[in-house]
N, C-alpha and C. Protein backbone atom coordinates (compact mmCIF):
# COMPACT_ATOMS: atom_id res chain seq x y z
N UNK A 1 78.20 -46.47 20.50
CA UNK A 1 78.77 -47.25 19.44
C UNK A 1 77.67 -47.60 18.44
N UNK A 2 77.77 -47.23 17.10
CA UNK A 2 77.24 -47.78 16.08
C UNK A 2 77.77 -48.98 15.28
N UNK A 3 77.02 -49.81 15.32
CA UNK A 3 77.19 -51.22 14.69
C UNK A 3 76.17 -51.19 13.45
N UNK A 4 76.75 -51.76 12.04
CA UNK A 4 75.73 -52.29 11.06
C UNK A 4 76.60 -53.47 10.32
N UNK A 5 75.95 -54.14 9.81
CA UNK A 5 76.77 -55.41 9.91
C UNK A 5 75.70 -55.53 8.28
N UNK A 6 76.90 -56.35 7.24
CA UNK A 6 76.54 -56.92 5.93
C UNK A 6 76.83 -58.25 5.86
N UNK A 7 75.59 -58.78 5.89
CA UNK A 7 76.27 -60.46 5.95
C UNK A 7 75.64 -61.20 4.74
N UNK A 8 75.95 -62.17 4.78
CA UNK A 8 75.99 -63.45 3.75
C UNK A 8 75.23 -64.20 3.91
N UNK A 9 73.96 -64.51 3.56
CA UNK A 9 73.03 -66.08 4.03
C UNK A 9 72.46 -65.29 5.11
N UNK A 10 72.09 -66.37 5.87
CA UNK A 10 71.33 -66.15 7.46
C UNK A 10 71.90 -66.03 8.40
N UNK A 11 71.53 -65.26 9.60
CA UNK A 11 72.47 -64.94 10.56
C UNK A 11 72.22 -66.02 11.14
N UNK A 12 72.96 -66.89 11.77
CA UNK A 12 73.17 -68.22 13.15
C UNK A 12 71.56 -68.45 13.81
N UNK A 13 71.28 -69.18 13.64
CA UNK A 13 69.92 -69.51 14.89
C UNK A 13 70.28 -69.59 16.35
N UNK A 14 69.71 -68.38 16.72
CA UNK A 14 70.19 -68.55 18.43
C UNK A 14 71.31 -67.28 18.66
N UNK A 15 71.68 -66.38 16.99
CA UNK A 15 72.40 -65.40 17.73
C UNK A 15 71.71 -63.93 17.01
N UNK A 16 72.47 -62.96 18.13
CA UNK A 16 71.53 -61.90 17.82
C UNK A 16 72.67 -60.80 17.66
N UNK A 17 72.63 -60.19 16.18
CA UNK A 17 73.59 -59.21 15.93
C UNK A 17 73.68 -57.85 16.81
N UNK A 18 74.60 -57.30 17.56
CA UNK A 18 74.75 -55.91 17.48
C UNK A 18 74.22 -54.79 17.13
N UNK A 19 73.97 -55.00 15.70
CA UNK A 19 73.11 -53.63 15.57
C UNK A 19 72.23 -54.16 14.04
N UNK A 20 71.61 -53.33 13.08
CA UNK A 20 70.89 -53.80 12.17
C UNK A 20 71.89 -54.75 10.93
N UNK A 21 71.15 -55.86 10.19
CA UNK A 21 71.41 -56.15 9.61
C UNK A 21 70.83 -56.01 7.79
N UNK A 22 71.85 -56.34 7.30
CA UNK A 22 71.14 -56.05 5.55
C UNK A 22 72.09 -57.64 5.33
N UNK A 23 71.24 -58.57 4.34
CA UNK A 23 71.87 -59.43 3.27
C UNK A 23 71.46 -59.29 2.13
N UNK A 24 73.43 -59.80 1.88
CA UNK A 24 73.25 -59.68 0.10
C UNK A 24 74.10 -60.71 -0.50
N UNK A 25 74.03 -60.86 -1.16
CA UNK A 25 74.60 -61.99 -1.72
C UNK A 25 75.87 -62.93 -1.90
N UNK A 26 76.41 -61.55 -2.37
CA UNK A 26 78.25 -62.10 -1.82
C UNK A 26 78.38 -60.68 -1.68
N UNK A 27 79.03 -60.51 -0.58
CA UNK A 27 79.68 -59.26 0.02
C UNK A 27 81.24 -59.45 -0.51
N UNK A 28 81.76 -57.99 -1.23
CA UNK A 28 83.16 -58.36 -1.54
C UNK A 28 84.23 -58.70 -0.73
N UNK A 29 83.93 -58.59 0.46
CA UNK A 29 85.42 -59.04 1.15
C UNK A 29 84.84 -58.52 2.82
N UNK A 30 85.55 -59.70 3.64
CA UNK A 30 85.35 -58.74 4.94
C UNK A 30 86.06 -58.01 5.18
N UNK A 31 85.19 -56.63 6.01
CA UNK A 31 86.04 -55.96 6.65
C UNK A 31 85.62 -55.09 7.83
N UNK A 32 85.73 -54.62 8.34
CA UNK A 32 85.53 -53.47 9.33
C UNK A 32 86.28 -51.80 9.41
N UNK A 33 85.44 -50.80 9.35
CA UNK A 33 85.76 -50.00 9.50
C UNK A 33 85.36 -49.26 10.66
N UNK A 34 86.30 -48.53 11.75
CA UNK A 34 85.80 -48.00 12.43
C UNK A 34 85.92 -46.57 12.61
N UNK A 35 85.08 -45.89 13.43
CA UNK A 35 84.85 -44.33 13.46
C UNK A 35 85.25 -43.75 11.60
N UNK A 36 85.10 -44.36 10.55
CA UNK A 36 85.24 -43.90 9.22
C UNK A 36 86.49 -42.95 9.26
N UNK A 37 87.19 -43.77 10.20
CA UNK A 37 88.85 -43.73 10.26
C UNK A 37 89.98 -44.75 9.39
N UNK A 38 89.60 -45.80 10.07
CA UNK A 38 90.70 -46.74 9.95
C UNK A 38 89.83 -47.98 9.45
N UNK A 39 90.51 -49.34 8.40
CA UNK A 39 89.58 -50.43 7.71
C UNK A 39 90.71 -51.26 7.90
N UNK A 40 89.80 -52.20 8.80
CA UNK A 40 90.97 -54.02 8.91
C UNK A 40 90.13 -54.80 7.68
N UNK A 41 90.96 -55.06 6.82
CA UNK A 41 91.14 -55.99 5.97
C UNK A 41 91.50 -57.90 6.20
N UNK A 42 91.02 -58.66 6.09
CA UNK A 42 91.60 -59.63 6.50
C UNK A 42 93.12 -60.07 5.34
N UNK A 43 93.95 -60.41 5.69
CA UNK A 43 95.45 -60.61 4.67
C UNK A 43 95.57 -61.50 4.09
N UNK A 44 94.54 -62.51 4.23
CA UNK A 44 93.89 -63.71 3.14
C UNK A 44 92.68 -64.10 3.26
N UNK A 45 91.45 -63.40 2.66
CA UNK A 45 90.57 -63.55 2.82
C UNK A 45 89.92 -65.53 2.73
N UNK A 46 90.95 -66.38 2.39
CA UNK A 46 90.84 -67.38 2.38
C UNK A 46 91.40 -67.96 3.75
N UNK A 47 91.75 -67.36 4.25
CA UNK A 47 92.21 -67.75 5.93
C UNK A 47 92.36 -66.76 6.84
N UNK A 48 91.28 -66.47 7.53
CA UNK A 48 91.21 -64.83 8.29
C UNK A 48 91.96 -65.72 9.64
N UNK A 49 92.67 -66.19 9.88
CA UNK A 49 93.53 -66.89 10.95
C UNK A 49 94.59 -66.18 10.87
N UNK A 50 95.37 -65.75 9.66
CA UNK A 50 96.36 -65.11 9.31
C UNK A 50 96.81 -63.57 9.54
N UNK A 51 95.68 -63.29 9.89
CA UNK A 51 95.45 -61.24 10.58
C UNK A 51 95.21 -60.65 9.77
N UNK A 52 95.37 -59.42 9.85
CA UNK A 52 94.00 -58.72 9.36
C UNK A 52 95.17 -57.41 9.22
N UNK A 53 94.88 -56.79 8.03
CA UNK A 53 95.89 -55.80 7.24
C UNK A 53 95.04 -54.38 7.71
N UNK A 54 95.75 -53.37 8.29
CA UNK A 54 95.16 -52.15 8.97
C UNK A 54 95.46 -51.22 7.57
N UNK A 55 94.44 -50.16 7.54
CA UNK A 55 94.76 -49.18 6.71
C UNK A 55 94.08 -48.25 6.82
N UNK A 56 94.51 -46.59 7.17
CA UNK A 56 94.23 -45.84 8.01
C UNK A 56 94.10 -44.24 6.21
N UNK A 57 94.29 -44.98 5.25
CA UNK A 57 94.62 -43.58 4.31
C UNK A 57 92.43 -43.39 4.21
N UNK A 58 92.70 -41.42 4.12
CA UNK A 58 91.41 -41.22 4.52
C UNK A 58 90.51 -41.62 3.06
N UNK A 59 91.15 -41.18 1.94
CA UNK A 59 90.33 -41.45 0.93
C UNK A 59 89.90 -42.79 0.32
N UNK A 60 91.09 -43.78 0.59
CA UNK A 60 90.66 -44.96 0.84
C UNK A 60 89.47 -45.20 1.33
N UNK A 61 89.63 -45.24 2.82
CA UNK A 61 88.48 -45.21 4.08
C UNK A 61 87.13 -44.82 3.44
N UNK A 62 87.40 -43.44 2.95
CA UNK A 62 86.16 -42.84 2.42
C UNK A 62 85.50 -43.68 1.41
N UNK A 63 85.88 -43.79 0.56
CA UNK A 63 85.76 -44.66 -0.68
C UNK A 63 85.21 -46.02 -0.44
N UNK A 64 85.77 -46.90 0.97
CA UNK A 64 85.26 -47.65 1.68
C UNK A 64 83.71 -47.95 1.83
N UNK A 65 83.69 -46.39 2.84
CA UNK A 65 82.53 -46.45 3.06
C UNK A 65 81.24 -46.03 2.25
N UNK A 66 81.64 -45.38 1.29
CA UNK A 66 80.82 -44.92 -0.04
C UNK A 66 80.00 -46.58 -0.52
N UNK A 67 81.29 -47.59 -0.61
CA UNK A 67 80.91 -49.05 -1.08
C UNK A 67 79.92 -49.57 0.20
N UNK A 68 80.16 -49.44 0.87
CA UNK A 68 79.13 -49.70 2.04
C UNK A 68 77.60 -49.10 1.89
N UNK A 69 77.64 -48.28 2.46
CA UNK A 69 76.81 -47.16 2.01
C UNK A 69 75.59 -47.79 0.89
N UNK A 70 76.35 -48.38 -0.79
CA UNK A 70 75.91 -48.56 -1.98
C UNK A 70 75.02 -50.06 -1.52
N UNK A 71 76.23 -51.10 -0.89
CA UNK A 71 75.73 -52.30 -0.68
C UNK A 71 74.31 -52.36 0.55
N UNK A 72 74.67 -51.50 1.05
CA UNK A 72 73.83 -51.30 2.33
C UNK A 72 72.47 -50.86 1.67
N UNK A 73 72.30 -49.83 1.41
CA UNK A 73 70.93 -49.59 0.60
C UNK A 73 70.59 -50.59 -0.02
N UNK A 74 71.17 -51.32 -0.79
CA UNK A 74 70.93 -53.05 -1.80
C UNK A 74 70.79 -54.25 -1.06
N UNK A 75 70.57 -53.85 -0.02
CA UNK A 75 70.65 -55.04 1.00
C UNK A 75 69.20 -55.42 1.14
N UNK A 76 69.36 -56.42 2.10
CA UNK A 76 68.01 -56.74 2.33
C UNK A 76 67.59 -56.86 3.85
N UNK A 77 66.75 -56.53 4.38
CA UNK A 77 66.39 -56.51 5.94
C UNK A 77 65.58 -58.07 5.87
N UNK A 78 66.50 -58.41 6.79
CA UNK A 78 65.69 -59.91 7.41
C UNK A 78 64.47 -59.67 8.28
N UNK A 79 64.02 -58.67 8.73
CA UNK A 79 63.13 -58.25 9.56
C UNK A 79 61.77 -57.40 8.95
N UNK A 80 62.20 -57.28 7.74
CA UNK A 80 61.00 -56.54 7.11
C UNK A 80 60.70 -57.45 6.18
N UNK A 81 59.03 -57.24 5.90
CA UNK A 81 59.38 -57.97 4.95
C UNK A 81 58.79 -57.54 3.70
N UNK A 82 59.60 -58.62 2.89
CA UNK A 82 59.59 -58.10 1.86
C UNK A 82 59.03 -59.17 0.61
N UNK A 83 59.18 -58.87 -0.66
CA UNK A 83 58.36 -58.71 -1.31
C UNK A 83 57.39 -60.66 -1.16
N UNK A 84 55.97 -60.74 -1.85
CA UNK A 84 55.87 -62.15 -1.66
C UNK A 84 55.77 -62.20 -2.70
N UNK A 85 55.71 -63.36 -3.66
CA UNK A 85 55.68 -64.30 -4.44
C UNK A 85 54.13 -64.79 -4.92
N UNK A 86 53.88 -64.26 -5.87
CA UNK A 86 52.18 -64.75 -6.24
C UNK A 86 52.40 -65.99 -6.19
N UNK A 87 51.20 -66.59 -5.85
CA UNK A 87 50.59 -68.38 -5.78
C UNK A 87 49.12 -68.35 -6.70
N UNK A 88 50.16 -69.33 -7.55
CA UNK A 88 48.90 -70.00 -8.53
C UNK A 88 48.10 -71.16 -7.92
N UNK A 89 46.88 -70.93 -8.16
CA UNK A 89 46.33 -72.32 -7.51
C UNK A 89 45.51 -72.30 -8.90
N UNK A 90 45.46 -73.95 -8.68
CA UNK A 90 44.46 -74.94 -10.06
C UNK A 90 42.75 -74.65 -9.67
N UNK A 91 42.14 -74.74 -10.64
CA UNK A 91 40.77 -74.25 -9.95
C UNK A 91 39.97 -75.33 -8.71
N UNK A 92 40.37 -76.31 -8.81
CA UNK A 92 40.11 -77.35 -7.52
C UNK A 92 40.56 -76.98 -6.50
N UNK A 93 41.94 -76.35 -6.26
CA UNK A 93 42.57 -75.75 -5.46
C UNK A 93 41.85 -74.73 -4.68
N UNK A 94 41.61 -73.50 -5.59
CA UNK A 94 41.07 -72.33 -5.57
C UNK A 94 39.70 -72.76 -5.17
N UNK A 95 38.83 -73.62 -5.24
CA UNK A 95 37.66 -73.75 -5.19
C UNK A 95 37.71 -74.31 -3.59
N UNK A 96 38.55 -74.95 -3.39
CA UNK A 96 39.06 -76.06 -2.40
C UNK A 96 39.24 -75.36 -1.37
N UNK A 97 40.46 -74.50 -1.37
CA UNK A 97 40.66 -73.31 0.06
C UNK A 97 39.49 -72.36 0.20
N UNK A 98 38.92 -71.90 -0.51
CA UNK A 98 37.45 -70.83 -0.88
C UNK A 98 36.98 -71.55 0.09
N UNK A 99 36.21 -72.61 0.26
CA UNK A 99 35.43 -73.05 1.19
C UNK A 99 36.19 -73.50 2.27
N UNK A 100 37.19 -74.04 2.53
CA UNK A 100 37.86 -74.61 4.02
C UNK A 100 37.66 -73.12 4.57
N UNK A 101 38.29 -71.92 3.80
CA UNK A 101 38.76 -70.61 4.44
C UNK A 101 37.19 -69.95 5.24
N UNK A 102 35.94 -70.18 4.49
CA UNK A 102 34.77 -69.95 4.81
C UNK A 102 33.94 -70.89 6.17
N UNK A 103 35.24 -71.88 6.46
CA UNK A 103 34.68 -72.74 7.52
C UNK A 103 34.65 -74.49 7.51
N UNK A 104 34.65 -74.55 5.91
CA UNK A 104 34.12 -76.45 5.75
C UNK A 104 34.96 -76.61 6.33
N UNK A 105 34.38 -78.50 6.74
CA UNK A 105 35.09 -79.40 7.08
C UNK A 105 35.58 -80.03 5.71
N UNK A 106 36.55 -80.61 5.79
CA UNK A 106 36.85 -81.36 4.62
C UNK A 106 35.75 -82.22 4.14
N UNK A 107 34.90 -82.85 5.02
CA UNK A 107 33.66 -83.96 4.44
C UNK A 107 32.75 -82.89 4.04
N UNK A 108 32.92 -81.85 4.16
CA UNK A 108 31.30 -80.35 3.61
C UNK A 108 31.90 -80.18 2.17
N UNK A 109 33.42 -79.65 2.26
CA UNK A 109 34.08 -79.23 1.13
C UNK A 109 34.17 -80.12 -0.21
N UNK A 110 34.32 -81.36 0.32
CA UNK A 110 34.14 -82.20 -0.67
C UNK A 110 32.69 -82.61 -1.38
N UNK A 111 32.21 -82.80 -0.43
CA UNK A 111 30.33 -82.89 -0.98
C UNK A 111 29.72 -82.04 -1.92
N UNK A 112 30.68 -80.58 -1.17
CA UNK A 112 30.20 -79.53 -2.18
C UNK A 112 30.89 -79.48 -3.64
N UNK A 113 31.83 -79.93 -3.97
CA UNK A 113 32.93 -79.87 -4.80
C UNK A 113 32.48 -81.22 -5.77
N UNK A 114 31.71 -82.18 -4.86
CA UNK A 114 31.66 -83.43 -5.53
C UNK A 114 33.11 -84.45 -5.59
N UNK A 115 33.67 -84.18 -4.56
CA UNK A 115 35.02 -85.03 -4.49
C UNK A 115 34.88 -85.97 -3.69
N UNK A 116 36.04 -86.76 -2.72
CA UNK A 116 36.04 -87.57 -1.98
C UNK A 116 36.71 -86.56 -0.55
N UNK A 117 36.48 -87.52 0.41
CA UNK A 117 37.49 -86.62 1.07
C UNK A 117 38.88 -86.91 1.31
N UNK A 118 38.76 -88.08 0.75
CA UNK A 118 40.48 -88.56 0.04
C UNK A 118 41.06 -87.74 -0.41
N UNK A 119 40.35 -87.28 -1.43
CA UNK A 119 40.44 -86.24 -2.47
C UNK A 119 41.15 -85.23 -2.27
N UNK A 120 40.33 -84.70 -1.41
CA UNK A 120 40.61 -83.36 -0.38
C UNK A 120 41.89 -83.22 0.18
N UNK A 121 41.68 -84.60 0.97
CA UNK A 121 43.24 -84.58 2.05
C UNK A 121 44.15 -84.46 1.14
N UNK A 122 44.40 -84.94 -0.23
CA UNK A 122 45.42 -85.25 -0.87
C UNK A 122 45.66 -84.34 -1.73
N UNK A 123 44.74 -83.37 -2.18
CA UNK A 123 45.01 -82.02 -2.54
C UNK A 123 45.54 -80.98 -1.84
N UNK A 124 45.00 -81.05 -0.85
CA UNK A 124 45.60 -79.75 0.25
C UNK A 124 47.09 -80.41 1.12
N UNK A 125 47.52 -81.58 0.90
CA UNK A 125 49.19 -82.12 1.46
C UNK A 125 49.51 -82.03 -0.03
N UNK A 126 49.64 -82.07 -1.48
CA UNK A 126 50.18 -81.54 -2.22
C UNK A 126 50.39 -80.25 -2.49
N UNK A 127 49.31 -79.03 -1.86
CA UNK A 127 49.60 -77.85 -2.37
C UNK A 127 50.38 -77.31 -0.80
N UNK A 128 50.08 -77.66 0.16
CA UNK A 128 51.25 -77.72 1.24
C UNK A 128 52.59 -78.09 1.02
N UNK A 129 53.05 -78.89 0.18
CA UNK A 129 54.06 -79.64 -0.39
C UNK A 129 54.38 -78.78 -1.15
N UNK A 130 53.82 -78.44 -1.98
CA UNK A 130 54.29 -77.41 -3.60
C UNK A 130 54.87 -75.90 -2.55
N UNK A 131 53.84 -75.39 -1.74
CA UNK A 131 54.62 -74.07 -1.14
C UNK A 131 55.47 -74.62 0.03
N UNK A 132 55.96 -75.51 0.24
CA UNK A 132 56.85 -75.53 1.62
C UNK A 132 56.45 -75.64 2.92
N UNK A 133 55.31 -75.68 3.69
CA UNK A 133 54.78 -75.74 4.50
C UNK A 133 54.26 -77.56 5.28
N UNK A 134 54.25 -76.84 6.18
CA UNK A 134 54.15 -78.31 7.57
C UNK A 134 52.12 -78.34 7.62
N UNK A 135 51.62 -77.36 8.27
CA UNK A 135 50.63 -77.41 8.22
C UNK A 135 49.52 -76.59 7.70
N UNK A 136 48.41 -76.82 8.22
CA UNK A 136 47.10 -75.83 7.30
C UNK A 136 47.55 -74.38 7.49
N UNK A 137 47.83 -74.07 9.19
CA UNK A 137 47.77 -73.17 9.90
C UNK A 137 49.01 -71.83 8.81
N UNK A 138 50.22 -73.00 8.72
CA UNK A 138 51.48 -72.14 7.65
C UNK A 138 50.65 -72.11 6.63
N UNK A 139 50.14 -72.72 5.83
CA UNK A 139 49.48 -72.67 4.24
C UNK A 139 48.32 -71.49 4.09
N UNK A 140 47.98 -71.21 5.27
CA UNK A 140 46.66 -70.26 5.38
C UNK A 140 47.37 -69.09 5.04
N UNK A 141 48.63 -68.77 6.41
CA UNK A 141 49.59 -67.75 6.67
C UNK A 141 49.63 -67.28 5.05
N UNK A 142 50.64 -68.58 4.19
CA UNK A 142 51.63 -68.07 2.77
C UNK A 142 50.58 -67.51 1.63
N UNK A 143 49.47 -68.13 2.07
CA UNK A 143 48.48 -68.05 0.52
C UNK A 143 47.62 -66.85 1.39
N UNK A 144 47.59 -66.42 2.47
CA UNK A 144 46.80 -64.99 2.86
C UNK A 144 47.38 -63.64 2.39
N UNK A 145 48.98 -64.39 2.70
CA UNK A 145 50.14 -62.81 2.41
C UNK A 145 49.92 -62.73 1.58
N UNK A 146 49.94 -64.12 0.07
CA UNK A 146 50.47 -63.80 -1.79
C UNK A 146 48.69 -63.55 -1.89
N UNK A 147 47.90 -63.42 -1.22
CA UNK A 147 46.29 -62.91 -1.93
C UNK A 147 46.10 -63.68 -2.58
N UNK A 148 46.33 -64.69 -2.44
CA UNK A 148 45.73 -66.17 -3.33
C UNK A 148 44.68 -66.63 -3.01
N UNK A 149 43.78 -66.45 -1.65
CA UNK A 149 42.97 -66.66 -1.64
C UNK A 149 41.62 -65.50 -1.30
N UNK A 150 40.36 -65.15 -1.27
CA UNK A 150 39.72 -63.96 -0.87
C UNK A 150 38.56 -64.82 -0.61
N UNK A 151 38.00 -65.20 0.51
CA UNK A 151 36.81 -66.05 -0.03
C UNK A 151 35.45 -65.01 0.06
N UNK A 152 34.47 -65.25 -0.93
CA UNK A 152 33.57 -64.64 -0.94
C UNK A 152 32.25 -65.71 -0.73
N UNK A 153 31.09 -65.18 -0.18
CA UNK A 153 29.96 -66.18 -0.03
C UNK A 153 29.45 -66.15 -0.98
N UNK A 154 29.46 -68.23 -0.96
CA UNK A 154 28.82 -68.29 -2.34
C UNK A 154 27.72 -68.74 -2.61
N UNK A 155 26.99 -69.15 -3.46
CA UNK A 155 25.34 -69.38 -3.56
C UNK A 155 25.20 -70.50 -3.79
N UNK A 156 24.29 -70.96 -3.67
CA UNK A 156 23.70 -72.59 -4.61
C UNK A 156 21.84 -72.11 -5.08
N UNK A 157 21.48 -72.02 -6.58
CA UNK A 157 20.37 -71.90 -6.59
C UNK A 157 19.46 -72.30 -6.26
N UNK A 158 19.28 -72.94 -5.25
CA UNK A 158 17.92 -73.21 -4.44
C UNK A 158 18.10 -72.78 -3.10
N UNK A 159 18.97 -72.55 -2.88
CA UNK A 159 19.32 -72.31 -1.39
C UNK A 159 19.10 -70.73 -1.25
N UNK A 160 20.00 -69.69 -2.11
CA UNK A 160 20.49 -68.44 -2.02
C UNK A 160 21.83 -68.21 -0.93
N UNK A 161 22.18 -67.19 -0.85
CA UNK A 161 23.30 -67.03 0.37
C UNK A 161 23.68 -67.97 1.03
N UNK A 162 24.76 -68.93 1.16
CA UNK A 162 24.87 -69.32 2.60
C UNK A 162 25.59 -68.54 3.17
């Protein structure tokens, strides 16, 4: 048995489809077709309680699945992923993760930056805040995928390399 399933939103937390999934946005109508025979229609798509309208004509069917087929390629795999989203960071920002990512502690990062470490904390829970994220560990994750951050070693002229 082949299963592919077009759904709407997110699949249920805690359930696991049949076979692959694609989402898209609004799917025109449910339905099912099987063996690219026969397509149940629901008979009010505003109350699928009411049963489900059978229709067995082949070119129909065909035509069916052609729309499938179209939506399916346009779909989207919840499992791959896909595209990210560039992240702008402010140059405090950018200057800010550059060194945490290289190791500082927030009291190094700030010294070096000339901030507080007030400062600090309250920059990096706003730019956690701005992308959606709980902790450093997610914020590292989102801004590693969008290449927002690259850290390179940096100098201080009296020092050279650290």
């Amino acid at each position: 048995m082949r299963l592919r399933v077009i759904a709407r939103g997110e699949i249920a937390a805690g359930t696991m489809p049949l076979g692959p999934v694609r989402h898209i946005a609004a799917p025109p109508v449910k339905l099912m077709v099987f063996d690219r025979q026969v397509a149940l229609f629901p008979a009010d798509p505003l109350d699928l309680e009411r049963g489900y309208v059978e229709v067995a004509d082949r070119g129909f069917v065909a035509a069916l699945c052609t729309l499938f087929e179209r939506l399916w390629d346009e779909g989207l795999d919840p499992y791959r992923r896909q595209e990210v989203f560039p992240i702008d960071l402010s140059p405090r920002e950018s200057a800010l993760v550059g060194l945490l990512a290289l190791g500082h502690t927030d009291l190094t990062a700030a010294e070096e930056l000339g901030l507080s470490p007030r400062t600090v904390a309250y920059t990096m829970r706003a730019l956690m805040d701005r992308l959606g994220v709980q902790n450093r560990f997610q914020l590292a994750l989102a801004l590693g995928a969008a290449g927002a951050v690259r850290p390179e070693p940096w100098t201080t002229e009296e020092n050279g390399p650290r």
